[in-house]
Protein backbone atom coordinates (compact mmCIF):
# COMPACT_ATOMS: atom_id res chain seq x y z
CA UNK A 1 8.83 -5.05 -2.74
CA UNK A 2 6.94 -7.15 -0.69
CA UNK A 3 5.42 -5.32 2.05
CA UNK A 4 6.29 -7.53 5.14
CA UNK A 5 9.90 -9.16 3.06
CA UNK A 6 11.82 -11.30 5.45
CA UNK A 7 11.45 -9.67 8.57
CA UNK A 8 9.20 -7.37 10.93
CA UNK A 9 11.45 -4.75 11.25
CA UNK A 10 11.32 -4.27 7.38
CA UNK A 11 7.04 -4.33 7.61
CA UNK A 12 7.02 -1.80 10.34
CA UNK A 13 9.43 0.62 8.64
CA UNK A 14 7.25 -0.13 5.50
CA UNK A 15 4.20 0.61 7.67
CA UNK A 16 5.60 3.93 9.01
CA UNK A 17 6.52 5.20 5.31
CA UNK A 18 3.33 4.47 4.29
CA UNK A 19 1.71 6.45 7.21
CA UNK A 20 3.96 9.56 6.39
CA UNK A 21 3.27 9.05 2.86
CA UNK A 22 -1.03 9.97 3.52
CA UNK A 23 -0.73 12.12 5.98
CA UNK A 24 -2.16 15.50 5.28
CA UNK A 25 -0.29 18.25 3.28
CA UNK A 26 -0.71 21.79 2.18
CA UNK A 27 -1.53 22.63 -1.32
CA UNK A 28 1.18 25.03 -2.70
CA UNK A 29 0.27 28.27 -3.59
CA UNK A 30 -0.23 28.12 -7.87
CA UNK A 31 2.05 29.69 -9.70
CA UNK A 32 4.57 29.81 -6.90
CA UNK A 33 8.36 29.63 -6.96
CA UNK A 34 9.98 26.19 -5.72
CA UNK A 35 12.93 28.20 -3.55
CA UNK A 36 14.10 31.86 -3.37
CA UNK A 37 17.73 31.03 -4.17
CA UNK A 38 16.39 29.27 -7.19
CA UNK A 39 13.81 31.84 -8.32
CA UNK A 40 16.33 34.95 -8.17
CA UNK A 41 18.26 32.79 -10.54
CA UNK A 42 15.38 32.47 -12.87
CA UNK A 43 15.61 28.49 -13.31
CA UNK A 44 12.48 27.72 -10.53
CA UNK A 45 9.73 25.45 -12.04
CA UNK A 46 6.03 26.98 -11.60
CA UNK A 47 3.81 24.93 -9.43
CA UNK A 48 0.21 24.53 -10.71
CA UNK A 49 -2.42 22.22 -8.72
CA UNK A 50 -4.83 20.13 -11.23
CA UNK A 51 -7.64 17.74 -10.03
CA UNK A 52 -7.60 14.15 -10.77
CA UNK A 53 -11.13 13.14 -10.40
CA UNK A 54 -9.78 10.74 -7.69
CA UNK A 55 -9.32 11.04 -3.80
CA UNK A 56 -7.45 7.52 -3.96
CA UNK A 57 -3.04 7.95 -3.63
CA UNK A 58 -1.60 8.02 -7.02
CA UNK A 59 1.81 6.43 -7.18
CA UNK A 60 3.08 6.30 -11.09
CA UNK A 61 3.03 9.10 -13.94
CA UNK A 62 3.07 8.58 -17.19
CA UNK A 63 3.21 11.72 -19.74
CA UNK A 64 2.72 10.84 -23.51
CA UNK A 65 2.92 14.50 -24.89
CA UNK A 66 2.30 17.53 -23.60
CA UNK A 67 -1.22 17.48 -23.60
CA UNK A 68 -1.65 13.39 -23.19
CA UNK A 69 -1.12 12.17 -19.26
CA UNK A 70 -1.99 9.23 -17.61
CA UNK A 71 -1.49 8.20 -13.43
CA UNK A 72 -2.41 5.39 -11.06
CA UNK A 73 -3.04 4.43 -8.00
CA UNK A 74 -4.51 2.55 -5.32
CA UNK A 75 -8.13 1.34 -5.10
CA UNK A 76 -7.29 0.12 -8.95
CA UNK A 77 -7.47 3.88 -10.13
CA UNK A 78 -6.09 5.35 -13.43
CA UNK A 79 -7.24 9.13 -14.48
CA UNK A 80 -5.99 10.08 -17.92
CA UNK A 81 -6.06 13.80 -19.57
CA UNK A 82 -6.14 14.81 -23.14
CA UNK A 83 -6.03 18.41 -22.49
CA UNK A 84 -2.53 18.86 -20.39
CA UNK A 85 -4.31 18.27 -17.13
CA UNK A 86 -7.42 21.21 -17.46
CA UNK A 87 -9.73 17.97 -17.09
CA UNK A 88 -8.79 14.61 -15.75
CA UNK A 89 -11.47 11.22 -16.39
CA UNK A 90 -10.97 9.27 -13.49
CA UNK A 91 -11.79 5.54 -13.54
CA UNK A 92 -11.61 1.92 -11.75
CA UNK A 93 -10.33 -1.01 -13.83
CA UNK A 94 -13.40 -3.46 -13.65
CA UNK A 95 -12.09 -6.67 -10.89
CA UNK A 96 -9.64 -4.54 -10.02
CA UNK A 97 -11.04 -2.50 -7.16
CA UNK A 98 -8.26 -3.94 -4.56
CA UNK A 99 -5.61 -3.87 -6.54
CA UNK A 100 -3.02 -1.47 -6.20
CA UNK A 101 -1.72 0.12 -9.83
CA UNK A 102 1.73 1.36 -8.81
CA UNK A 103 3.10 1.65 -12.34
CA UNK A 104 1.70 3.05 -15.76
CA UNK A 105 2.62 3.41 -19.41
CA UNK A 106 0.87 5.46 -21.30
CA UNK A 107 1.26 5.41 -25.23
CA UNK A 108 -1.20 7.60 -26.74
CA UNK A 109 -4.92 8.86 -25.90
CA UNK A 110 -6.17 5.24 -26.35
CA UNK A 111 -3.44 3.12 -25.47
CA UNK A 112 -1.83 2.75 -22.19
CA UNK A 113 -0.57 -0.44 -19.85
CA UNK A 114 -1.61 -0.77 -15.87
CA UNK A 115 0.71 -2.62 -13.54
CA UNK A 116 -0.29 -3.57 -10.34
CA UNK A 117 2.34 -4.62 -7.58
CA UNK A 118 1.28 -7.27 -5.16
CA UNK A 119 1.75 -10.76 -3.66
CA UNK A 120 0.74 -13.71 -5.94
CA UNK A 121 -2.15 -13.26 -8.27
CA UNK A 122 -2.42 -9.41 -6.94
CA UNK A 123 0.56 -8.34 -9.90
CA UNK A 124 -1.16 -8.38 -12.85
CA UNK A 125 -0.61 -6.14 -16.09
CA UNK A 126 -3.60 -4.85 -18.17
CA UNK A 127 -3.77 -2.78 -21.65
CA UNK A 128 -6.47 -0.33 -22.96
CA UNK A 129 -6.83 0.36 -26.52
CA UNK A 130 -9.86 2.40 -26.05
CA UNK A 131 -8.83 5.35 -23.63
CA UNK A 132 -9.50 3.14 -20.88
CA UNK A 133 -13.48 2.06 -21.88
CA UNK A 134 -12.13 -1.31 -21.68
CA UNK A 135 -8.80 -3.25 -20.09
CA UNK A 136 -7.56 -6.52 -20.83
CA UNK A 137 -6.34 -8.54 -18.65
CA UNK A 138 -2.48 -9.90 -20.49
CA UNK A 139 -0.87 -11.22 -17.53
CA UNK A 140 -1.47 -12.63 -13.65
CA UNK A 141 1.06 -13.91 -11.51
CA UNK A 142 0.84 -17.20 -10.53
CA UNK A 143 3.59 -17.66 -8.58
CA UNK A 144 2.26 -16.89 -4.62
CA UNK A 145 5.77 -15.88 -3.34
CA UNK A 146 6.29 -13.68 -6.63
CA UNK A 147 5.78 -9.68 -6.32
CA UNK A 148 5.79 -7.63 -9.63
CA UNK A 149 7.01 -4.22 -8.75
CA UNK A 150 7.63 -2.03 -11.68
CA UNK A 151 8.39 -2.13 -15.55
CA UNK A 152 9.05 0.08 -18.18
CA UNK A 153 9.50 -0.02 -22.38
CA UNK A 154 11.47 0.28 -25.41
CA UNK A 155 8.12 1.07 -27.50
CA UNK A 156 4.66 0.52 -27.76
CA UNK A 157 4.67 -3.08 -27.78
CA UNK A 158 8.60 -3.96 -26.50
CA UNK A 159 8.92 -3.88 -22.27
CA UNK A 160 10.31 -5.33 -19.12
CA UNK A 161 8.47 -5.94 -16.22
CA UNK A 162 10.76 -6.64 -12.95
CA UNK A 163 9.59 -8.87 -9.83
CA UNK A 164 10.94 -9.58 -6.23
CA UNK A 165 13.48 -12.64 -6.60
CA UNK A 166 12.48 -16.00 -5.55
CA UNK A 167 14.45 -18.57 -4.42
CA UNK A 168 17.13 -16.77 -5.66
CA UNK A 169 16.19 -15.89 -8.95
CA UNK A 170 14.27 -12.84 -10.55
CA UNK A 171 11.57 -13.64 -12.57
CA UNK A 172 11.62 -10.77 -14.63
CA UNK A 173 9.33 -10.68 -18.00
CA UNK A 174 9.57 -9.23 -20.93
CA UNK A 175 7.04 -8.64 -24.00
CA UNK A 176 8.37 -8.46 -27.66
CA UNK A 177 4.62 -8.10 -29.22
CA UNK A 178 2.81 -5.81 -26.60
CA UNK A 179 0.57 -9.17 -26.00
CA UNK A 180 2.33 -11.86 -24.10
CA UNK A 181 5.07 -11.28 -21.14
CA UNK A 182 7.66 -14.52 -21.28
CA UNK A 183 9.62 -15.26 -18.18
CA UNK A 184 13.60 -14.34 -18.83
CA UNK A 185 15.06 -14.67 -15.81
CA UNK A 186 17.37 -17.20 -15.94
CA UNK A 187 19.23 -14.55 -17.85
CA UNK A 188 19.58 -12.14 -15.12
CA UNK A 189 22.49 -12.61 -12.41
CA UNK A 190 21.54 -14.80 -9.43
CA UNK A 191 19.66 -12.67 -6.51
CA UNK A 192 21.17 -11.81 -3.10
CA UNK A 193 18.97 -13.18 -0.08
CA UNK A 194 15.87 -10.87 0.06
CA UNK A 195 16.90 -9.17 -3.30
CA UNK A 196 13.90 -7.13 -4.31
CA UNK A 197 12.70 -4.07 -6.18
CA UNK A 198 10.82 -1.00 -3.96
CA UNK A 199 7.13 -0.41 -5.72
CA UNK A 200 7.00 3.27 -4.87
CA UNK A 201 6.50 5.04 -8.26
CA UNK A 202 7.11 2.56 -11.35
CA UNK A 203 10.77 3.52 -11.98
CA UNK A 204 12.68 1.12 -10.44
CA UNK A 205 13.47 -0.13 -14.10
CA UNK A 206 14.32 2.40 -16.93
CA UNK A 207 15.01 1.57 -20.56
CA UNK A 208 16.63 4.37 -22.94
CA UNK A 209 16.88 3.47 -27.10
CA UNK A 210 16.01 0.31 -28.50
CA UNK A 211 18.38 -2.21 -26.23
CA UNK A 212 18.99 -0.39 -22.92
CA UNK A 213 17.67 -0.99 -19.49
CA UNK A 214 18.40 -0.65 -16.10
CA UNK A 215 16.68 -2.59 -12.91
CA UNK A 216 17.31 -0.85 -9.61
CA UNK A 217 17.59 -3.29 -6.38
CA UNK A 218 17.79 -3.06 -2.81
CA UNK A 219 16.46 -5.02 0.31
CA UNK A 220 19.78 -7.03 0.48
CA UNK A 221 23.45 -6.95 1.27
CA UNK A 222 24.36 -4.79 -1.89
CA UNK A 223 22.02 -2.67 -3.57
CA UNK A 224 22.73 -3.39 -7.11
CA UNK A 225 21.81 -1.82 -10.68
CA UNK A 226 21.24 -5.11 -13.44
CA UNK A 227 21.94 -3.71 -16.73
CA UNK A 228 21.46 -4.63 -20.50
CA UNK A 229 22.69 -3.37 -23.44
CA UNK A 230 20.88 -6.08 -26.29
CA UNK A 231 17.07 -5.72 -24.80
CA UNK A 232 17.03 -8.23 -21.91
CA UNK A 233 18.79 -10.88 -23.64
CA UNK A 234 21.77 -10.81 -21.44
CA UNK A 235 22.24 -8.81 -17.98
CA UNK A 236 25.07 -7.65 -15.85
CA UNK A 237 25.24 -6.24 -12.08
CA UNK A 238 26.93 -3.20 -10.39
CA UNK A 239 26.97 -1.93 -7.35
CA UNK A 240 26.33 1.43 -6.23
CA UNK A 241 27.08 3.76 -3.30
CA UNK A 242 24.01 4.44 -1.94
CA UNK A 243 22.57 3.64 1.78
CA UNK A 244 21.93 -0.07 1.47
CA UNK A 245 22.23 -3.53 3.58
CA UNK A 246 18.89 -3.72 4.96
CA UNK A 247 15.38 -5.07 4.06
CA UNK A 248 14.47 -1.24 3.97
CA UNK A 249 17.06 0.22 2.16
CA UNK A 250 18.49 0.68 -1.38
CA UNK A 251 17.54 2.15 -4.81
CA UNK A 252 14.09 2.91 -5.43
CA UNK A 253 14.34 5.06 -8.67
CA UNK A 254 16.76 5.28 -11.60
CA UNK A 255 16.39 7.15 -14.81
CA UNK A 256 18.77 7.85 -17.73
CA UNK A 257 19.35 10.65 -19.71
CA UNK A 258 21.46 8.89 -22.90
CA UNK A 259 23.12 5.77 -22.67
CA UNK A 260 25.69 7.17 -20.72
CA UNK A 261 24.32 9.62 -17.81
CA UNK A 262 21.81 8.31 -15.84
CA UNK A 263 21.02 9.02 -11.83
CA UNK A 264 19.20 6.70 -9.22
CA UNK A 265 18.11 7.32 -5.60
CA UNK A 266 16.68 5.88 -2.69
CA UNK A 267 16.73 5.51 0.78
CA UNK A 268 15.77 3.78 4.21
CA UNK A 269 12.31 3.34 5.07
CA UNK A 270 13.43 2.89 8.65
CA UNK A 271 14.41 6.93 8.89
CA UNK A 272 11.92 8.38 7.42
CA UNK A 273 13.11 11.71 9.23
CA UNK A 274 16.52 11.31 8.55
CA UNK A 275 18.93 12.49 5.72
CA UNK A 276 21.16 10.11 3.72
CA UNK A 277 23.60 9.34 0.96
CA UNK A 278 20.55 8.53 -1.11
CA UNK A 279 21.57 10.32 -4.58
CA UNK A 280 24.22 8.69 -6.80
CA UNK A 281 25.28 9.27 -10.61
CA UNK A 282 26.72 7.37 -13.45
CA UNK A 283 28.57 8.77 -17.00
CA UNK A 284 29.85 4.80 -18.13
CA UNK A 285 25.94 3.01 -18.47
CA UNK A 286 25.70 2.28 -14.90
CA UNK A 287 28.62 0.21 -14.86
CA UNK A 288 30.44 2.74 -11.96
CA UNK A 289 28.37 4.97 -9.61
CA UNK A 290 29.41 8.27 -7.83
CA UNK A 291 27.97 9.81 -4.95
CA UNK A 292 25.78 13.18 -5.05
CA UNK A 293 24.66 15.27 -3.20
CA UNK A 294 21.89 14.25 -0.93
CA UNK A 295 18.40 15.26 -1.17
CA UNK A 296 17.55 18.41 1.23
CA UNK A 297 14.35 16.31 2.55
CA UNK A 298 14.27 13.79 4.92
CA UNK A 299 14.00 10.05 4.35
CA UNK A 300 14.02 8.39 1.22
CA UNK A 301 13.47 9.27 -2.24
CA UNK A 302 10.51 7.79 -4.05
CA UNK A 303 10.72 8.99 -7.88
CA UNK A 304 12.74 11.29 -10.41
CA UNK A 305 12.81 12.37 -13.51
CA UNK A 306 14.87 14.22 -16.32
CA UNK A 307 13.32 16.97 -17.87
CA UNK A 308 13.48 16.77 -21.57
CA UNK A 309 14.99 19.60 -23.32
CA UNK A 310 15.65 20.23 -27.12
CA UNK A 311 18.95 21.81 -26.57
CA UNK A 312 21.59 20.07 -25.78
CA UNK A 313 23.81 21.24 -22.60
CA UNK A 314 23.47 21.66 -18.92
CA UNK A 315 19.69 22.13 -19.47
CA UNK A 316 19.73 18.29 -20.10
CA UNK A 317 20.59 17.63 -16.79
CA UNK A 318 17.81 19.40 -14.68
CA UNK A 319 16.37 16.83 -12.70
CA UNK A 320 13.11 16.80 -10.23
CA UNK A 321 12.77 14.37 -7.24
CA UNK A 322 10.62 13.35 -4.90
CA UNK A 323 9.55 11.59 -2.24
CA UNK A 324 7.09 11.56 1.50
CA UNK A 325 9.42 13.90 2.81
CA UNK A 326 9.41 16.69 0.29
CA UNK A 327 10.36 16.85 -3.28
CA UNK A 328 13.45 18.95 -5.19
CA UNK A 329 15.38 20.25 -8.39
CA UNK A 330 18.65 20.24 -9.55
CA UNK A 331 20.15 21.80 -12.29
CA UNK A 332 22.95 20.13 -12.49
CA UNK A 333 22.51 16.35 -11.87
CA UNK A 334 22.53 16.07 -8.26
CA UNK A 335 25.49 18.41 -7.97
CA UNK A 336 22.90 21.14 -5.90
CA UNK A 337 19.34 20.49 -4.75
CA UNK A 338 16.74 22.97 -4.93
CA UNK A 339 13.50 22.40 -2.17
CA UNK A 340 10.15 22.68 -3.72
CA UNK A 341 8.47 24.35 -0.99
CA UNK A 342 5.23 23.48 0.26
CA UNK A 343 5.40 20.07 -1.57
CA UNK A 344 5.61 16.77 0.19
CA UNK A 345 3.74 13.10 -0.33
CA UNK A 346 4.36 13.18 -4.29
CA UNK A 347 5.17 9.91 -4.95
CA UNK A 348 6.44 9.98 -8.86
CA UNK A 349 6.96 12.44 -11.28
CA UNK A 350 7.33 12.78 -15.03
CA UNK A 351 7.70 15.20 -17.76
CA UNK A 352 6.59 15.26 -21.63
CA UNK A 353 9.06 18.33 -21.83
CA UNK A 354 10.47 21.12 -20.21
CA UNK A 355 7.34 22.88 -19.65
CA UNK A 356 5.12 20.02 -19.31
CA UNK A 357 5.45 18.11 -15.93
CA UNK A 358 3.56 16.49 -13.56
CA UNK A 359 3.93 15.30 -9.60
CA UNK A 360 1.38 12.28 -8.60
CA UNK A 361 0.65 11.86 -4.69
CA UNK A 362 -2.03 10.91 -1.71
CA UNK A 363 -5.58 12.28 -1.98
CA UNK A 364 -5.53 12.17 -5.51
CA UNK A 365 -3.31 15.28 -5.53
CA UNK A 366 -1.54 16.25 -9.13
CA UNK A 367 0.72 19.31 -9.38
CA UNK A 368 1.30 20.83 -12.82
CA UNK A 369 5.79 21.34 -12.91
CA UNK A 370 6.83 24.10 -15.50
CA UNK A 371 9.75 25.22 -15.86
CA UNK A 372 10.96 28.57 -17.34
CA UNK A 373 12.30 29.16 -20.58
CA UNK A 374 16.58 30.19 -20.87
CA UNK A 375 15.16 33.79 -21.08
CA UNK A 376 13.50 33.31 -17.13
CA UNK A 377 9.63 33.30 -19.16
CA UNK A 378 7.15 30.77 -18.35
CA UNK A 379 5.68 28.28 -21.62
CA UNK A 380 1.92 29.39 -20.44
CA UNK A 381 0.50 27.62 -24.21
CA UNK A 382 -0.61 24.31 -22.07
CA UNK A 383 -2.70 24.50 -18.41
């Protein structure tokens, strides 16, 4: 999303959230429970700090495995680990030092795609093959009204890269060879006025199997989730519950489970120290969208994830969120919200597995998530 979009109340919310978002935090305490409810019951994640090698904000996550991790940032910063986060290699993509990398993919320990979000020429997408020794740069917006906010992918060399409509249409992208992005967006429904994507923690598009995806919108009359079911060949829209029907409100993350259960969130940036129906959840695609239950920070929510599990069952449905305000589980979708104590200014988080999680924020700051086994034991194999 554009950071000053089509009016001033919308920059100085922006402004605000951003101010909130670095201000200063307290570490939590390692190895400490996220709630006391939550820990009696056994199901608390394990909160581990881990150092990044960088003091600039990291904004997007990206675990490959459980020992394979790569964030970004601002300042164009990417640190990567090989060792589930016991050492981090920091780094600065070369003519890229203003550039702002709010969205990663890793793929393995060598390969891994950098997006950064920006007016005109400033969204650009680079790949590493080599760990990050080198990036190439595959793509640079040329349009100076368009605003590349987040993407995700299908594989290692299938993705979709979402942008800020203009002039009423989104020109979203979309590589089939890992190489070269082609504009598709006449094949996306026409945008709203101000339509636009929020560049908070590179999940405001999530794909799940070989042909799904789902862009999350906001910044207009209806926040909206655009959906396809043949790999970006055809889209449709639906509209959701949450707070939306500003230039600082709607969906800023959405993630999906199966093809059927997925769960977005958002917010307003202009109450930041407010509570609202920011949570919703969907069992048909996306097509229909329920309320639940709102997150027990203030403001709006930045990032989720799912955390993997082999077994199927409620454990499938645990899901960590987060946002300037504070961050949270649930165990059941969204039905209940557990706080995370002591954490706050995470932007995005991810998770290789159940055990294997990570939240990215200001200052550089990763925390290692780990939640307990069925039988209340923490995995300790990885850091």
């Amino acid at each position: 999303m554009h950071s000053s979009l089509s009016g001033t109340a919308a920059a100085t919310a922006l402004a605000a959230a951003l101010a909130l978002a670095c201000s200063d935090a307290p570490s939590p305490t390692s190895e400490s429970p996220a709630s006391s409810e939550a820990a009696r019951a056994g199901g608390a994640p394990k909160i581990t700090s881990q150092r990044s090698g960088t003091v600039n904000r990291l904004q997007a996550v990206s675990p490959v495995s459980p020992h394979v991790v790569w964030a970004s940032g601002v300042g164009g910063t990417y640190t990567v680990t090989t060792d589930g986060g016991r050492t981090w290699r920091a780094g600065v993509v070369p003519g890229a030092e203003l550039l702002q990398f709010r969205d990663v993919e890793g793929v393995s320990a060598k390969v891994a795609y950098l997006l950064s979000a920006g007016v005109g020429e400033e969204s650009r997408i680079y790949k590493t093959t080599d760990g990050g020794d080198t990036w190439q740069l595959q793509f640079k917006n040329r349009d100076p009204s368009g605003f590349y906010d987040c993407f995700a992918f299908w594989s290692e060399d299938r993705g979709v890269v979402m942008s800020d409509a203009v002039d009423g249409r989104f020109p979203v992208r979309r590589t089939e060879n890992g190489r070269f992005w082609k504009d598709i967006g006449d094949r996306l429904p026409p945008a709203q006025a101000g339509e636009a994507a929020f560049a908070a923690s590179g999940t405001c598009v999530a794909t799940q199997g070989e042909q799904r995806a789902w862009i999350a919108t906001g910044a207009a009359p209806e926040a909206r989730i655009l959906a396809t079911t043949d790999g970006g060949d055809s889209w449709r829209s639906y509209g959701t519950p949450i707070v939306q029907g500003t230039p600082a409100s709607g969906i800023f993350t959405v993630a999906f489970r199966d093809e059927s259960h997925g769960i977005l969130a958002g917010g307003d940036l202009e109450a930041p120290d407010r509570r609202s129906k920011n949570v919703a959840v969907s069992s048909d695609g996306g097509k229909t969208w329920t309320l639940a239950a709102r997150t027990p920070f203030p403001g709006a929510a930045y990032g989720l994830s799912y955390v993997p599990s082999r077994n199927p069952g409620p454990l499938n449905k645990t899901v960590v969120i987060t946002g300037p305000g504070g961050a949270a589980w649930s165990p059941d979708e969204g039905e209940t919200w557990h706080r995370i104590r002591e954490v706050r200014d995470f932007w995005a988080v991810g998770f290789a597995n159940r055990h294997h999680g990570w939240l990215v924020g200001t200052e550089g700051r990763i925390l290692k998530v780990n939640f307990p086994r069925p039988d209340g034991t923490a995995d300790v194999s990885g850091f």
